[in-house]
Protein backbone atom coordinates (compact mmCIF):
# COMPACT_ATOMS: atom_id res chain seq x y z
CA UNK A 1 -7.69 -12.06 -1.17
CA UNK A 2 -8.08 -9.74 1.45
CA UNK A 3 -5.55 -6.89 2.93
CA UNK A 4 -3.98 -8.43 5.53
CA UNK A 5 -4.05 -6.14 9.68
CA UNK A 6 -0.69 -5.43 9.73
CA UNK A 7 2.32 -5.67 7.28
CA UNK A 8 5.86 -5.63 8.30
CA UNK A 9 8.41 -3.62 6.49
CA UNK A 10 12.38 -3.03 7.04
CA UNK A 11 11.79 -4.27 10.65
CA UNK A 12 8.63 -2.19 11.58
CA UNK A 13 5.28 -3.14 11.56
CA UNK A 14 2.51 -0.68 10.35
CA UNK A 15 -1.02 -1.38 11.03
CA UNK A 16 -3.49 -1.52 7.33
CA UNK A 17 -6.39 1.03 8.19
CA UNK A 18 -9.38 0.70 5.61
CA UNK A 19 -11.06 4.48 6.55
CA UNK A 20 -13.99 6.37 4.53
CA UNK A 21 -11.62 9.27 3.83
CA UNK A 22 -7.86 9.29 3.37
CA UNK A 23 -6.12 12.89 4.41
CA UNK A 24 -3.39 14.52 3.90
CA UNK A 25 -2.08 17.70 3.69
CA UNK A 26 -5.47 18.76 3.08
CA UNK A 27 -5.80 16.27 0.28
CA UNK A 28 -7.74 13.22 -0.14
CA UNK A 29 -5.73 10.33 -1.09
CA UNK A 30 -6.36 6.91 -1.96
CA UNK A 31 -3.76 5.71 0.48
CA UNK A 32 -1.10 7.46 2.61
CA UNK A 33 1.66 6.02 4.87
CA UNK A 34 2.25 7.40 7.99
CA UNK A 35 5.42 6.42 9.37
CA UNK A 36 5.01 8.14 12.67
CA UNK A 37 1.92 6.53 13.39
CA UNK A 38 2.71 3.20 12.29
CA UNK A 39 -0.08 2.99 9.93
CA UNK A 40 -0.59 2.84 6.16
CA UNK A 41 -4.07 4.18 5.56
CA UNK A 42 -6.09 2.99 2.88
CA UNK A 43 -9.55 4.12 1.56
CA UNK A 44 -12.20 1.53 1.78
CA UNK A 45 -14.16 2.27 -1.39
CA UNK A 46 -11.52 0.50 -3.06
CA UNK A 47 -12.04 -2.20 -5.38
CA UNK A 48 -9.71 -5.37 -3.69
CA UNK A 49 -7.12 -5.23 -7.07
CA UNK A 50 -6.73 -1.18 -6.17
CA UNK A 51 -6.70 -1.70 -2.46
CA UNK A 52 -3.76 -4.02 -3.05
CA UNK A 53 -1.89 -2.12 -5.71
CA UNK A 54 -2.36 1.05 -3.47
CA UNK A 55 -1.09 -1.00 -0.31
CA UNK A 56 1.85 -2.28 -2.57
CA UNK A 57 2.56 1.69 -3.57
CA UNK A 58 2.59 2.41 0.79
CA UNK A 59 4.95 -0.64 1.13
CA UNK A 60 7.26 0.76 -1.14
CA UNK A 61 7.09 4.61 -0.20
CA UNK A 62 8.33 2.61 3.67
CA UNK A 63 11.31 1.38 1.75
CA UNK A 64 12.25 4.14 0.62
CA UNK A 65 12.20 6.33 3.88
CA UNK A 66 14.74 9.03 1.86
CA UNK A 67 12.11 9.56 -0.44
CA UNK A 68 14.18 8.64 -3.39
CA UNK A 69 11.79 7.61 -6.11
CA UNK A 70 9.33 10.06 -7.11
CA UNK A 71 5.83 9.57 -6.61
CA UNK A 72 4.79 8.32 -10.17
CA UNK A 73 8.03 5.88 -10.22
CA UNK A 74 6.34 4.08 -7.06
CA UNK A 75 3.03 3.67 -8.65
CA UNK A 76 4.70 2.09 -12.03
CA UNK A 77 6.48 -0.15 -9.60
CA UNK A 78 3.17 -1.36 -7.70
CA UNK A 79 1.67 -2.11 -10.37
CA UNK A 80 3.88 -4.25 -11.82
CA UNK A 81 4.25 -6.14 -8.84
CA UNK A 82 0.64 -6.52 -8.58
CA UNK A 83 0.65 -7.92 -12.07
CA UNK A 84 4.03 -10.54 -11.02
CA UNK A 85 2.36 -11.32 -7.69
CA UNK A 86 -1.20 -11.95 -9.54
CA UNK A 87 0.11 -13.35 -12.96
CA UNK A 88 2.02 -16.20 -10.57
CA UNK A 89 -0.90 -16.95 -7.89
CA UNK A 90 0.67 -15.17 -5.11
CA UNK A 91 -2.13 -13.10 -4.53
CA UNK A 92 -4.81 -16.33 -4.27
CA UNK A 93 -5.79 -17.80 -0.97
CA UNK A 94 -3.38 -20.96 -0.65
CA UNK A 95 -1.08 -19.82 -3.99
């Protein structure tokens, strides 16, 4: 299944950018949110399972807007979301 345009998150919506590079900070990234732009960026060599795990790991980094959860506690949590979501059809067109 495909990224969706736009996801909506604690009452804002941020548009899903697939871009050649992802920057920030000087630093290429797979995906980055950014909140003042309204965008979660996302780079578009991606394999679809990875784009979605990495847009699951920007989703989450929006709920937390303190910053809270450290960076690798974030990525554990995507991907075991991705694995729920996937394991239970939630990811298939129609499931």
């Amino acid at each position: 299944m495909e990224l969706p345009d736009k996801v909506r998150v604690m009452g804002v919506d941020y548009k899903i950018l697939r871009l050649e590079h992802v920057i920030c900070d000087s630093q290429l990234y797979t995906g980055v949110l950014d909140a003042a732009k309204g965008e979660i960026q996302i780079i578009e060599s991606l394999s679809n399972d990875r784009a979605w795990i990495t847009l699951l790991h920007e989703v989450i980094h929006a709920i937390d807007h303190n910053d809270n959860l450290e960076d690798e506690m974030v990525e554990n949590l995507a991907w075991g979301l991705y694995q729920v979501f996937t394991d239970n059809g939630w990811f298939r067109e129609g499931g």
